[in-house]
C-alpha atoms as a PDB file:
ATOM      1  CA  UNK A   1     -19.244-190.309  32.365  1.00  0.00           C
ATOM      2  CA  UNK A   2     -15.879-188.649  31.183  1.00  0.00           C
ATOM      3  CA  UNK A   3     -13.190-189.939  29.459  1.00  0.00           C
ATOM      4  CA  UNK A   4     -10.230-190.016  31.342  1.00  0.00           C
ATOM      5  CA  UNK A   5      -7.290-188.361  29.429  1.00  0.00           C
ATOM      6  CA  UNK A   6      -4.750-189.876  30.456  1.00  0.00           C
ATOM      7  CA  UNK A   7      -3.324-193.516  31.437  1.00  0.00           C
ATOM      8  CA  UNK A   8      -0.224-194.145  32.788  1.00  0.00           C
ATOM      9  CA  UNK A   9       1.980-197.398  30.726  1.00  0.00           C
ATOM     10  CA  UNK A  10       4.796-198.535  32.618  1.00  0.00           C
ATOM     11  CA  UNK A  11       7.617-201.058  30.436  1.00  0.00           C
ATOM     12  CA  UNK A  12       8.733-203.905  32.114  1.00  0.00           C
ATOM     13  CA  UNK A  13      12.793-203.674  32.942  1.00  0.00           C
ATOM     14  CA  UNK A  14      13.965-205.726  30.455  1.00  0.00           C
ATOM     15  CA  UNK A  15      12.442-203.456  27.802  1.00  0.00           C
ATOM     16  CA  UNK A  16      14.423-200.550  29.614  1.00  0.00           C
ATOM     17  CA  UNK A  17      17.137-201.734  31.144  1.00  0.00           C
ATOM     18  CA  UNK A  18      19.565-205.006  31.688  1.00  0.00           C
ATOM     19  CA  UNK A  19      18.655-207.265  35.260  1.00  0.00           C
ATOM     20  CA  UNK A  20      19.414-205.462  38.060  1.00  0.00           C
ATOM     21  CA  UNK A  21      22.512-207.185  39.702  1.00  0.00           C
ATOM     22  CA  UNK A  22      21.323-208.929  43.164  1.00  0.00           C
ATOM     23  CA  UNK A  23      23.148-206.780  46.027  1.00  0.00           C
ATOM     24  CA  UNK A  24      23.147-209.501  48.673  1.00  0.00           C
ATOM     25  CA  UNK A  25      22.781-207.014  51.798  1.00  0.00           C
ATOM     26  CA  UNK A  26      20.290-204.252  53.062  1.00  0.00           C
ATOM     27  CA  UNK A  27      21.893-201.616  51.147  1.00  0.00           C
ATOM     28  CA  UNK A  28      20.309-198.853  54.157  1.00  0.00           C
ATOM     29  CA  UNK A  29      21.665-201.142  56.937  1.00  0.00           C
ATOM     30  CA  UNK A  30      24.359-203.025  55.507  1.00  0.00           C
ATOM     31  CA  UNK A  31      22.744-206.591  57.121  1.00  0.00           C
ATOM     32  CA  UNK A  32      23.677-209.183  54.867  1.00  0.00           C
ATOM     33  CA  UNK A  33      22.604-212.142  57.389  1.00  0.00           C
ATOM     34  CA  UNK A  34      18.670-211.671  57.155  1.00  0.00           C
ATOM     35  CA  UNK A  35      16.113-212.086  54.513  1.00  0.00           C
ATOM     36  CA  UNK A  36      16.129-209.673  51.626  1.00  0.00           C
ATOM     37  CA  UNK A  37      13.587-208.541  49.639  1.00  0.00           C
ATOM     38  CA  UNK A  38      13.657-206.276  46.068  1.00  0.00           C
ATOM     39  CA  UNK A  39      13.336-202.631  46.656  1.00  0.00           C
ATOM     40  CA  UNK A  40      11.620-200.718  43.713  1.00  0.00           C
ATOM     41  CA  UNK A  41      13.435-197.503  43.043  1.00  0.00           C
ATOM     42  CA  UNK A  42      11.076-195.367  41.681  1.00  0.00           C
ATOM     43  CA  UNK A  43       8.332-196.933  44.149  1.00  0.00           C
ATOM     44  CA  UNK A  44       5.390-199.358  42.350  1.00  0.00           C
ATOM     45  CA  UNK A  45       2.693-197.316  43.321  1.00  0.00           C
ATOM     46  CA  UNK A  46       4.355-194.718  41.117  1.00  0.00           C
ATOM     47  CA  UNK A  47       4.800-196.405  38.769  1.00  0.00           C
ATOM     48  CA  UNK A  48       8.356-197.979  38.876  1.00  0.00           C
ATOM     49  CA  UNK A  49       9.216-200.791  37.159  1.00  0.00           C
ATOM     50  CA  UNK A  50      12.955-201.216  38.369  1.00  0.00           C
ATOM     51  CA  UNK A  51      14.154-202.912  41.003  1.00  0.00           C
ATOM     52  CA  UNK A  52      17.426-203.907  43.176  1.00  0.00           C
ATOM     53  CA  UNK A  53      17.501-207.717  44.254  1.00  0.00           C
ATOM     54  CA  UNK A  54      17.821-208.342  47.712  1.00  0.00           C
ATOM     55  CA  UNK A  55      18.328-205.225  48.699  1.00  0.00           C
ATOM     56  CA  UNK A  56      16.362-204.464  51.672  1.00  0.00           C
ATOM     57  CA  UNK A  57      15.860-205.955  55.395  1.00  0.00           C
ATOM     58  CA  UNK A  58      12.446-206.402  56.483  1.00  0.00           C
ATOM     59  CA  UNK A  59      13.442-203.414  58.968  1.00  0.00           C
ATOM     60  CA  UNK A  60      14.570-201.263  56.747  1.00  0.00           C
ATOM     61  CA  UNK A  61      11.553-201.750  54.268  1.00  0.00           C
ATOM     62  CA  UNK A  62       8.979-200.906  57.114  1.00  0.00           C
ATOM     63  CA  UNK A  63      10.526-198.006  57.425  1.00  0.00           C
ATOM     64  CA  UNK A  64      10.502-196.391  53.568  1.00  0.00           C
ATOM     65  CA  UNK A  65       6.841-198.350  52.937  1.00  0.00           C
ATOM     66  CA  UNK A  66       5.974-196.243  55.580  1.00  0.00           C
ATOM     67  CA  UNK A  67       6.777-192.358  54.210  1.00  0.00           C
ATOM     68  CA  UNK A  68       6.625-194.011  50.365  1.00  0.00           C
ATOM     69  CA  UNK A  69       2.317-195.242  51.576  1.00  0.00           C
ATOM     70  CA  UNK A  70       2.364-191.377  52.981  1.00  0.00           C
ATOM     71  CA  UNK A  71       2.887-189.802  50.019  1.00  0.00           C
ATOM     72  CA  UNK A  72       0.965-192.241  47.561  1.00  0.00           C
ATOM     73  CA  UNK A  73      -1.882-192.663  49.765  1.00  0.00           C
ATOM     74  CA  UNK A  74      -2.542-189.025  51.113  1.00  0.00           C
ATOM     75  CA  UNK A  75      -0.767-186.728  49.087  1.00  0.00           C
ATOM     76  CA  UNK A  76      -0.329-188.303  45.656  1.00  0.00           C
ATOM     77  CA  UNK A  77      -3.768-190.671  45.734  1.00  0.00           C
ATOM     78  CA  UNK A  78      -5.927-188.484  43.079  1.00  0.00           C
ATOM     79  CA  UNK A  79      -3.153-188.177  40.489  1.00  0.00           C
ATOM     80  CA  UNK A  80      -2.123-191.931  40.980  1.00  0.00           C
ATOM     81  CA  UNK A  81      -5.839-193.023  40.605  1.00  0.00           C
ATOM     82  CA  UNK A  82      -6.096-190.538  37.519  1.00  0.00           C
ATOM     83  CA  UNK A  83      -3.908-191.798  35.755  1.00  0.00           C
ATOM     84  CA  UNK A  84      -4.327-195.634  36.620  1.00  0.00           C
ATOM     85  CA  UNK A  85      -0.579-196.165  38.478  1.00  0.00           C
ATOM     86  CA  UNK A  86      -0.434-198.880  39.475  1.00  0.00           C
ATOM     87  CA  UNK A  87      -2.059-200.408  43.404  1.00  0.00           C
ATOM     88  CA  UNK A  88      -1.743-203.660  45.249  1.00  0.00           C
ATOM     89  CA  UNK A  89      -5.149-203.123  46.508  1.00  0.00           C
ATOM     90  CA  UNK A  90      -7.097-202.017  43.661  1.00  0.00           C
ATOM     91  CA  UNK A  91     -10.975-202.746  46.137  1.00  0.00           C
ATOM     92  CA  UNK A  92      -8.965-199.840  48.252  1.00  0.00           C
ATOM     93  CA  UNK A  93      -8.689-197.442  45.254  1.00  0.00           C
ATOM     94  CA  UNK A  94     -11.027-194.489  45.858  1.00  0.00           C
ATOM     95  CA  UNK A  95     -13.645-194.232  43.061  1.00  0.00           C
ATOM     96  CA  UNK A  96     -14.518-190.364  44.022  1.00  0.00           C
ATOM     97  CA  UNK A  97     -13.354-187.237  45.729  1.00  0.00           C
ATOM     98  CA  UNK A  98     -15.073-184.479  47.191  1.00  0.00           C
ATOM     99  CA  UNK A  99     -14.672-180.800  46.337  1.00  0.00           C
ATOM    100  CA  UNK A 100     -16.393-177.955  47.799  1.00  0.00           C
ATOM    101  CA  UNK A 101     -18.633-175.731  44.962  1.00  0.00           C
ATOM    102  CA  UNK A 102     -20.899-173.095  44.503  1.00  0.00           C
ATOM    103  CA  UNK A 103     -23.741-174.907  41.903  1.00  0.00           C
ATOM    104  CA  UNK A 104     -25.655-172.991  39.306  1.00  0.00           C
ATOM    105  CA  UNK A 105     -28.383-171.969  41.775  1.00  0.00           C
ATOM    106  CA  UNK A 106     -26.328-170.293  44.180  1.00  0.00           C
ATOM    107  CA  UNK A 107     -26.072-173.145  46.764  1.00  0.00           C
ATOM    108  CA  UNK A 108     -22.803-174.103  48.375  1.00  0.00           C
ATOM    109  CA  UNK A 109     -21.843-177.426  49.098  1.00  0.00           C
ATOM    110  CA  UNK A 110     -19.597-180.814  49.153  1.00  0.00           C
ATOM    111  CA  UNK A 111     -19.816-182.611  46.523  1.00  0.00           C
ATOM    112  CA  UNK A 112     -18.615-186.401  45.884  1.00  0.00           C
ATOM    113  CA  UNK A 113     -17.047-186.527  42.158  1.00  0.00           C
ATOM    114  CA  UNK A 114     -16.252-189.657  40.707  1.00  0.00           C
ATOM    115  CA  UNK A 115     -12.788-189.716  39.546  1.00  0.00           C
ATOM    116  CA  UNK A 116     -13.083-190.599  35.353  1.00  0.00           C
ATOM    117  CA  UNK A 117     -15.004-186.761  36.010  1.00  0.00           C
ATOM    118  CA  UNK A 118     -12.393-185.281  38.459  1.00  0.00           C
ATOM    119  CA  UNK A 119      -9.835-183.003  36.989  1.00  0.00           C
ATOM    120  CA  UNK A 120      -5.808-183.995  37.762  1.00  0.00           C
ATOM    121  CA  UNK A 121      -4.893-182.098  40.706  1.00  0.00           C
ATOM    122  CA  UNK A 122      -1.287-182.583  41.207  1.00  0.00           C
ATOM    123  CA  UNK A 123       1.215-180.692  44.115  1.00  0.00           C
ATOM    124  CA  UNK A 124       4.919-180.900  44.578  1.00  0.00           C
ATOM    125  CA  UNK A 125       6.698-179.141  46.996  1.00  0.00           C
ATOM    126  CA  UNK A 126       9.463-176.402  45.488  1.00  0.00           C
ATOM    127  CA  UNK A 127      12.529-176.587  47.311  1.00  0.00           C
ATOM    128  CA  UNK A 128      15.788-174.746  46.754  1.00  0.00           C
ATOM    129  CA  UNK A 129      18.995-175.981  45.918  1.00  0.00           C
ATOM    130  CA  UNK A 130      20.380-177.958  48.202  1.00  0.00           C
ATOM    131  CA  UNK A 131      22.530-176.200  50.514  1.00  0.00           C
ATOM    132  CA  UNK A 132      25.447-178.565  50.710  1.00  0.00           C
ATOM    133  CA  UNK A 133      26.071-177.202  46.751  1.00  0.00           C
ATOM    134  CA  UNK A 134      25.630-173.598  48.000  1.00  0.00           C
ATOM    135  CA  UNK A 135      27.505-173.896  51.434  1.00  0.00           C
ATOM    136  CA  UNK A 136      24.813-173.029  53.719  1.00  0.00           C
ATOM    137  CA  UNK A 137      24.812-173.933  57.230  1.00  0.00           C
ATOM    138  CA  UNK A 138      22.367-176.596  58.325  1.00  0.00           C
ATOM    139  CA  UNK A 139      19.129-176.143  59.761  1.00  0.00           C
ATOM    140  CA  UNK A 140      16.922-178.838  61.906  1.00  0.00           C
ATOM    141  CA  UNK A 141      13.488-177.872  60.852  1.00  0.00           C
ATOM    142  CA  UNK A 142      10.851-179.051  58.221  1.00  0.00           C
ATOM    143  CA  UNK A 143      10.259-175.089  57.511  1.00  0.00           C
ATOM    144  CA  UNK A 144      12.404-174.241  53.905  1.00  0.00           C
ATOM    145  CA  UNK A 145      13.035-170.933  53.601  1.00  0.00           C
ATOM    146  CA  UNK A 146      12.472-169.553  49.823  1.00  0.00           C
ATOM    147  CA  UNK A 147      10.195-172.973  49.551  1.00  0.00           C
ATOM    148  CA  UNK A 148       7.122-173.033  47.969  1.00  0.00           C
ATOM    149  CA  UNK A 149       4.556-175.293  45.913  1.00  0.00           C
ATOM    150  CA  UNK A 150       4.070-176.052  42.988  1.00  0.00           C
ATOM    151  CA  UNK A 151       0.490-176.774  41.329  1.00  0.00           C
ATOM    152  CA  UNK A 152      -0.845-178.428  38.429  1.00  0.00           C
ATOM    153  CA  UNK A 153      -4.074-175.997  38.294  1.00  0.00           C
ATOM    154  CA  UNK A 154      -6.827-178.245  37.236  1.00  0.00           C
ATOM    155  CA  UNK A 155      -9.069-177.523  34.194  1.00  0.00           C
ATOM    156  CA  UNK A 156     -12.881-177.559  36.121  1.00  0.00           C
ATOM    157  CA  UNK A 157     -15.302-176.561  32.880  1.00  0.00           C
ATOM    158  CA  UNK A 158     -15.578-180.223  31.870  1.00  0.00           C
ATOM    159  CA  UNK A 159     -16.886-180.798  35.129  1.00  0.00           C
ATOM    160  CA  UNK A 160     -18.634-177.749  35.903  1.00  0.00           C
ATOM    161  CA  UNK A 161     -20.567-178.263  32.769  1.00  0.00           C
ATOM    162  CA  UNK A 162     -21.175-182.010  33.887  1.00  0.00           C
ATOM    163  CA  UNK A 163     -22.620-180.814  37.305  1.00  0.00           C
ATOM    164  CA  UNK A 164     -24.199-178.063  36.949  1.00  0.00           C
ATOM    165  CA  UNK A 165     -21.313-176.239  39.034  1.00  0.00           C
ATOM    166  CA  UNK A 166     -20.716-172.409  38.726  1.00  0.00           C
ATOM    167  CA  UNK A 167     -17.934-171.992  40.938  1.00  0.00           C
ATOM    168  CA  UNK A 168     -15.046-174.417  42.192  1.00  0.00           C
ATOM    169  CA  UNK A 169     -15.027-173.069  45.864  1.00  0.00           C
ATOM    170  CA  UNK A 170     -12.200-175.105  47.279  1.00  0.00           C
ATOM    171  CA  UNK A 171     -10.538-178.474  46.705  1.00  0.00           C
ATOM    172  CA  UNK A 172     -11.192-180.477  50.032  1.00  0.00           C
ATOM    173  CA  UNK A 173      -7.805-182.657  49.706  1.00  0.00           C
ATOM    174  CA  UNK A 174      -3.894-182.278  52.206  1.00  0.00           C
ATOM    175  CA  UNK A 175      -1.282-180.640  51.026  1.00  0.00           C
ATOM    176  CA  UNK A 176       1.714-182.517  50.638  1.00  0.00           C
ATOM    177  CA  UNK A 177       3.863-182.444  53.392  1.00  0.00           C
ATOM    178  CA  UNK A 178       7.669-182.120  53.335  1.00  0.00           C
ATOM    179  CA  UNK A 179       9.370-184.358  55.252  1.00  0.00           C
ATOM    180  CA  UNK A 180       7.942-187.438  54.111  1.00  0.00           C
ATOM    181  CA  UNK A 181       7.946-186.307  50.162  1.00  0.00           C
ATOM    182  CA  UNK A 182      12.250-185.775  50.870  1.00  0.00           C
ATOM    183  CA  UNK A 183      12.849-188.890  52.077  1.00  0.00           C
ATOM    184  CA  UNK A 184      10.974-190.330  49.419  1.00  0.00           C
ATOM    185  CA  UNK A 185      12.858-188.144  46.989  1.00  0.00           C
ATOM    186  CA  UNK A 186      16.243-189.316  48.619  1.00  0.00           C
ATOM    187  CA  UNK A 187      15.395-193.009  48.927  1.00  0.00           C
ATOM    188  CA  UNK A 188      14.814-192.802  45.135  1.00  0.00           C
ATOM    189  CA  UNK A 189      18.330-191.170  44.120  1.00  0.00           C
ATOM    190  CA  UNK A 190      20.207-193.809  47.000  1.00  0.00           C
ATOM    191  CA  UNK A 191      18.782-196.674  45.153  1.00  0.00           C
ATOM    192  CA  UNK A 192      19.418-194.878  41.841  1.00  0.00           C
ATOM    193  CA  UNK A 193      22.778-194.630  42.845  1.00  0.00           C
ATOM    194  CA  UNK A 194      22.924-198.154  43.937  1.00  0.00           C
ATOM    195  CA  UNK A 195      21.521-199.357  40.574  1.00  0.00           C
ATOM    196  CA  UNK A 196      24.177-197.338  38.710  1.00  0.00           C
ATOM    197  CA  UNK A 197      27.749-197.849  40.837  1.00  0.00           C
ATOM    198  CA  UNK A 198      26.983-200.260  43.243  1.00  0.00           C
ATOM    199  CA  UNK A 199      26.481-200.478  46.920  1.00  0.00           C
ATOM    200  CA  UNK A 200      30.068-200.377  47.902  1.00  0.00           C
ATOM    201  CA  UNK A 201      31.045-197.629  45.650  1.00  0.00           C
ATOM    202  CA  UNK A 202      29.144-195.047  48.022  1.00  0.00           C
ATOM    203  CA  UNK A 203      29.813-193.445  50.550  1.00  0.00           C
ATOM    204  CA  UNK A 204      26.350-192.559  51.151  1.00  0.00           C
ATOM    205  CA  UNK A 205      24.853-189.290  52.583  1.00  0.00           C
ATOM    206  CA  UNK A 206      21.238-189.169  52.833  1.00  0.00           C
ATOM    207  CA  UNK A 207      20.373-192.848  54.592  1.00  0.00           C
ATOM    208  CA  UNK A 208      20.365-191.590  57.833  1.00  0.00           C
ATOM    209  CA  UNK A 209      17.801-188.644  56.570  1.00  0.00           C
ATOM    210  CA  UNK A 210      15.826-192.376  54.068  1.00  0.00           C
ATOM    211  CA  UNK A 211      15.645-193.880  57.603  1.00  0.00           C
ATOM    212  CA  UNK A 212      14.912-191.024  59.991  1.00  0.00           C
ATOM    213  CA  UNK A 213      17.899-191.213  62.119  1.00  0.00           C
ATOM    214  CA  UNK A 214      19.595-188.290  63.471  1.00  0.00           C
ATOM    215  CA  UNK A 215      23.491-189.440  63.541  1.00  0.00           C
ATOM    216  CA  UNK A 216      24.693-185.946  61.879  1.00  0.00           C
ATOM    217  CA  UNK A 217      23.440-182.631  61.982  1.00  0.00           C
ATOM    218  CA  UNK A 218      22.681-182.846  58.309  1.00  0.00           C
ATOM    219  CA  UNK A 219      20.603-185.849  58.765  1.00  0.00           C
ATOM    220  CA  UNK A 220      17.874-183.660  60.069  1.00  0.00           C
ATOM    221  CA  UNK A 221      17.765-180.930  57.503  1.00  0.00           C
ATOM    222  CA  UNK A 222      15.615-181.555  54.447  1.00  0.00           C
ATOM    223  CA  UNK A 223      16.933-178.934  52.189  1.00  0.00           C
ATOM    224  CA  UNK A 224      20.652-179.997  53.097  1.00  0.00           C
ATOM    225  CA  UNK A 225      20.794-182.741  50.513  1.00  0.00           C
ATOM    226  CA  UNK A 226      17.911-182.488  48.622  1.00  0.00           C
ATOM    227  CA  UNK A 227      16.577-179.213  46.310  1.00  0.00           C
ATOM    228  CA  UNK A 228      14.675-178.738  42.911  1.00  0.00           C
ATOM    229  CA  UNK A 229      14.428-176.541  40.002  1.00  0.00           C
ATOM    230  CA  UNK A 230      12.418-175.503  37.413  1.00  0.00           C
ATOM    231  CA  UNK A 231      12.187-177.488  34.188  1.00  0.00           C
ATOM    232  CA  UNK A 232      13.817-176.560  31.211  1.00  0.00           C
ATOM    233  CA  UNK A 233      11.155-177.975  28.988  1.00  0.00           C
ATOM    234  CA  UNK A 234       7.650-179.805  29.138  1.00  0.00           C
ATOM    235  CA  UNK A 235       8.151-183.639  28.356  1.00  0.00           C
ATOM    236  CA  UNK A 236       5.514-184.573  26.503  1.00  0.00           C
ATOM    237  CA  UNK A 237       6.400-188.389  26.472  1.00  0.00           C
ATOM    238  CA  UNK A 238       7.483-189.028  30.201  1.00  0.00           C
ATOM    239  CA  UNK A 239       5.467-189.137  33.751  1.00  0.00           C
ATOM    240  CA  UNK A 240       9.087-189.756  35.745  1.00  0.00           C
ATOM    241  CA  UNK A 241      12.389-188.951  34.843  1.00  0.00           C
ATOM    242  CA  UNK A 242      15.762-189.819  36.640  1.00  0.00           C
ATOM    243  CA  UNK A 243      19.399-188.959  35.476  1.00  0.00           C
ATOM    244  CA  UNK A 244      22.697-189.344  37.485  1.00  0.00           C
ATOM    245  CA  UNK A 245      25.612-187.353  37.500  1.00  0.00           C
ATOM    246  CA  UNK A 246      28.622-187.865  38.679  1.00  0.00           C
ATOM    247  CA  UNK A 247      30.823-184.038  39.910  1.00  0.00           C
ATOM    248  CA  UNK A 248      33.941-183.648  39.239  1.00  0.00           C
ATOM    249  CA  UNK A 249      33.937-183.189  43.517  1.00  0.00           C
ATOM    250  CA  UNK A 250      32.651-186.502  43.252  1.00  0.00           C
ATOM    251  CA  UNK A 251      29.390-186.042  44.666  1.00  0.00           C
ATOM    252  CA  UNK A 252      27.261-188.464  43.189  1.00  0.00           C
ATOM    253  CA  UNK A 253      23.690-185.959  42.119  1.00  0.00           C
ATOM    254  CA  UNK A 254      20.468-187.820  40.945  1.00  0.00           C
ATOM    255  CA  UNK A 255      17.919-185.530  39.417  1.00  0.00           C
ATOM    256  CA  UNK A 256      14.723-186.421  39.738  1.00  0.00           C
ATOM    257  CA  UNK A 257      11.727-185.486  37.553  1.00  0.00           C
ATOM    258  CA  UNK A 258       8.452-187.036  39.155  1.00  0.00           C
ATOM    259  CA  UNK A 259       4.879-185.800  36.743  1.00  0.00           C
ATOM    260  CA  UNK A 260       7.305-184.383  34.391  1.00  0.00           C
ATOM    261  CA  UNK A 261       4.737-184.069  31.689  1.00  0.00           C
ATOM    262  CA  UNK A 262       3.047-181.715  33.518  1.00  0.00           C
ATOM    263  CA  UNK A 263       5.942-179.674  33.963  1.00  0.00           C
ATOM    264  CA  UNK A 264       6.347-180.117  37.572  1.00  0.00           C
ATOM    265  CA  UNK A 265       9.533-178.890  39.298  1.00  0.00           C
ATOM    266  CA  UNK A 266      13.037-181.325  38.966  1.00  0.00           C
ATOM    267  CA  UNK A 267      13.985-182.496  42.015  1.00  0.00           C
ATOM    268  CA  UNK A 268      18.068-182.941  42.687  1.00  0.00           C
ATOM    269  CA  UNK A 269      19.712-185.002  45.158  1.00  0.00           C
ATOM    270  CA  UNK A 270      23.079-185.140  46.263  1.00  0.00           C
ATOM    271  CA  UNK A 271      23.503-188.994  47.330  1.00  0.00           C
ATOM    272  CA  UNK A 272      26.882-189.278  48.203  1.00  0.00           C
ATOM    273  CA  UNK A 273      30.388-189.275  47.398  1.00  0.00           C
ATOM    274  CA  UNK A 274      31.644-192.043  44.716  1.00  0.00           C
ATOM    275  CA  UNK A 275      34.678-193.817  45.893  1.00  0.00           C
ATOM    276  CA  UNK A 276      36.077-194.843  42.260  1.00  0.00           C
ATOM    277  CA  UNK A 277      35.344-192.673  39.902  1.00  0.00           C
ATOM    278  CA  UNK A 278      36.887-194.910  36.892  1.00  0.00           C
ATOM    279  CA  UNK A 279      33.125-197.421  37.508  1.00  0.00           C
ATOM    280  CA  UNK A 280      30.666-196.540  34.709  1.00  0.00           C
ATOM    281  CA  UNK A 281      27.444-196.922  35.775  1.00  0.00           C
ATOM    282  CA  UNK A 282      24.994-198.982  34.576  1.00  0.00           C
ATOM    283  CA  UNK A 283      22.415-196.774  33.054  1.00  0.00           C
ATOM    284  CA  UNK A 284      22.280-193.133  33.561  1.00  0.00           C
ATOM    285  CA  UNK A 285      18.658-192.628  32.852  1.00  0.00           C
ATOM    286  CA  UNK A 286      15.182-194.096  33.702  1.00  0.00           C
ATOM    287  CA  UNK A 287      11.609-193.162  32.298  1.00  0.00           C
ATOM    288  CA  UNK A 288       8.224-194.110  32.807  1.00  0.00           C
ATOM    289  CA  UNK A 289       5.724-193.071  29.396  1.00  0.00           C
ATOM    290  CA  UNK A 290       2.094-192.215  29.466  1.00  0.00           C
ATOM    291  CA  UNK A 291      -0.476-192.298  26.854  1.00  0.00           C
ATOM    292  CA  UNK A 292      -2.962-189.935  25.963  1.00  0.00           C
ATOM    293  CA  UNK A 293      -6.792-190.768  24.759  1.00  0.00           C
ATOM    294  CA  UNK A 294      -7.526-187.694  23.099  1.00  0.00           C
END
C-alpha cells in the first residue's frame, strides 16, 4: 500500500482568529424568532474551522447543506478523502474508486483502486470575471461563455507500476457541475462578509442566487456575481484561502482560493454593497494548512 502524500491539518479558530460574534438571526432570511444554529463558512467537510453563531434557520441550512453535500459528496469526494478533510460519517467515506485502464497485457477494464493508491484528481470550474465588474448584461443560464475547467492532472506511474497498468484509459468520476459549485462559492464570501462587517452592514447581493430564489434577474445568472482568475503564485503552505476587499464603489469582493496549493484557479465574489465604510472588519484573511509526508 502507498503512502498518501498529503494530509490535510485544519487549526481550531482560536488559533486563527478571535470568537466569532453570535449574530442572533438567520443572516439568509433575516428570522430572528426561530432556532439558530452555527454556519461554517468555509464548509466542515472542507475543511473549515470558522464559524458564525446562530446564524442560520433550520430552513435556510437545508437549503446550503444541500448544494454544499453536492459538491463534497459528488464532485469534491476523492480529493476530500485524499487528503483526510474532514466527514461526519467517516463508515460512509469511500475506501476506493474505479478508473478505467488498459493493463500490461493489453486487456481493458474497470478497475477498483483503493484510495492511499489513487492519485489526487482535483476539478474546478474556470469562470470569468464577474460581469457586474465588467458591465455585461445578465444572462439566465448555467452555460458561461469563455468558461472552462480547470484540472489537477494526476501523476498515474505510482500506480501504474503498483497494478500492473499500461495505460490510464479514462477516469470513471462527474464533472463538477456549475450551479451548485457558485452557490457554494457565494455562500462562502456572504458569510465571509458577515464574519468581517457584520450582518447589518450589507446590503447583500448574492442570497437570493445562496438560496435559489429568482427575485432579480441577476439572481439567476451564475457568472453575474461570481468569476475567477488565475493564480499569481503556487501556495505551498495553504489548501483554502479567503481575503476581503472592500472597493472604493463599495462593493464588498471576497476572493476565494479553494486547493490553492495545487494552483487551482481564485475564485472572486462580489457580495454586496457595504453600508459604512468607516467599520473595519474583523479579519481580512482565512487559511487552512496541509502537511506533506514526503
Amino acid at each position: 500500500m502507498l503512502a498518501a502524500a498529503i494530509i490535510f491539518r485544519a487549526r481550531s479558530d482560536t488559533t486563527l482568529h478571535p470568537p466569532a460574534p453570535i449574530v442572533g438571526k438567520c443572516i439568509y432570511c433575516l428570522n430572528d424568532s426561530v432556532p439558530l444554529s452555527k454556519e461554517h463558512i468555509i464548509p466542515k467537510g472542507l475543511g473549515g474551522a470558522l464559524s458564525l453563531r446562530k446564524a442560520s434557520c433550520s430552513s435556510c441550512r437545508d437549503i446550503t447543506s444541500s448544494f454544499e453535500t453536492e459538491c463534497q459528496h459528488r464532485y469534491l469526494g476523492i480529493a476530500r478523502a485524499k487528503l483526510r478533510m474532514p466527514t461526519r460519517r467517516k463508515w460512509e467515506r469511500p475506501s476506493s474508486f474505479p478508473i478505467r485502464v488498459r493493463l500490461t497485457n493489453g486487456e481493458e477494464r474497470e478497475i477498483t483502486v483503493p484510495i492511499e493508491d489513487f492519485p489526487l484528481m482535483i476539478a474546478l470550474p474556470i469562470l470569468p470575471v464577474a460581469k457586474i465588474s465588467r458591465n455585461l448584461p445578465i444572462q439566465s443560464s448555467d452555460q458561461v461563455e469563455g468558461g472552462g475547467f480547470w484540472t489537477r492532472l494526476p501523476n498515474f506511474e505510482v500506480m501504474q507500476r503498483a497494478f500492473g497498468v499500461l495505460e490510464v484509459e479514462e477516469y470513471l468520476g462527474p464533472s463538477v457541475a456549475i450551479r451548485p459549485f457558485a452557490r457554494m462559492l457565494a455562500k462562502i464570501a456572504y458569510c465571509k462578509a458577515v464574519y468581517d462587517f457584520g450582518c447589518d452592514n450589507i446590503t447583500p447581493y448574492v442570497v437570493n442566487f445562496v438560496l435559489g430564489k429568482q427575485v432579480r434577474d441577476s439572481d439567476s445568472d451564475v457568472n453575474y456575481y461570481i468569476g475567477s482568475n488565475p493564480p499569481d503564485i503556487v501556495d505551498n503552505k495553504n489548501v483554502h484561502r479567503i481575503r476581503v476587499n472592500v472597493e472604493k464603489n463599495g462593493f464588498i469582493t471576497v476572493y476565494i482560493w479553494l486547493f490553492a496549493a495545487f494552483g487551482a484557479p481564485v475564485y472572486h465574489v462580489v457580495v454586496g454593497k457595504i453600508i459604512n465604510m468607516d467599520v473595519k472588519p474583523r479579519h481580512t484573511s482565512l487559511s487552512s494548512q496541509y502537511k506533506t509526508l514526503e
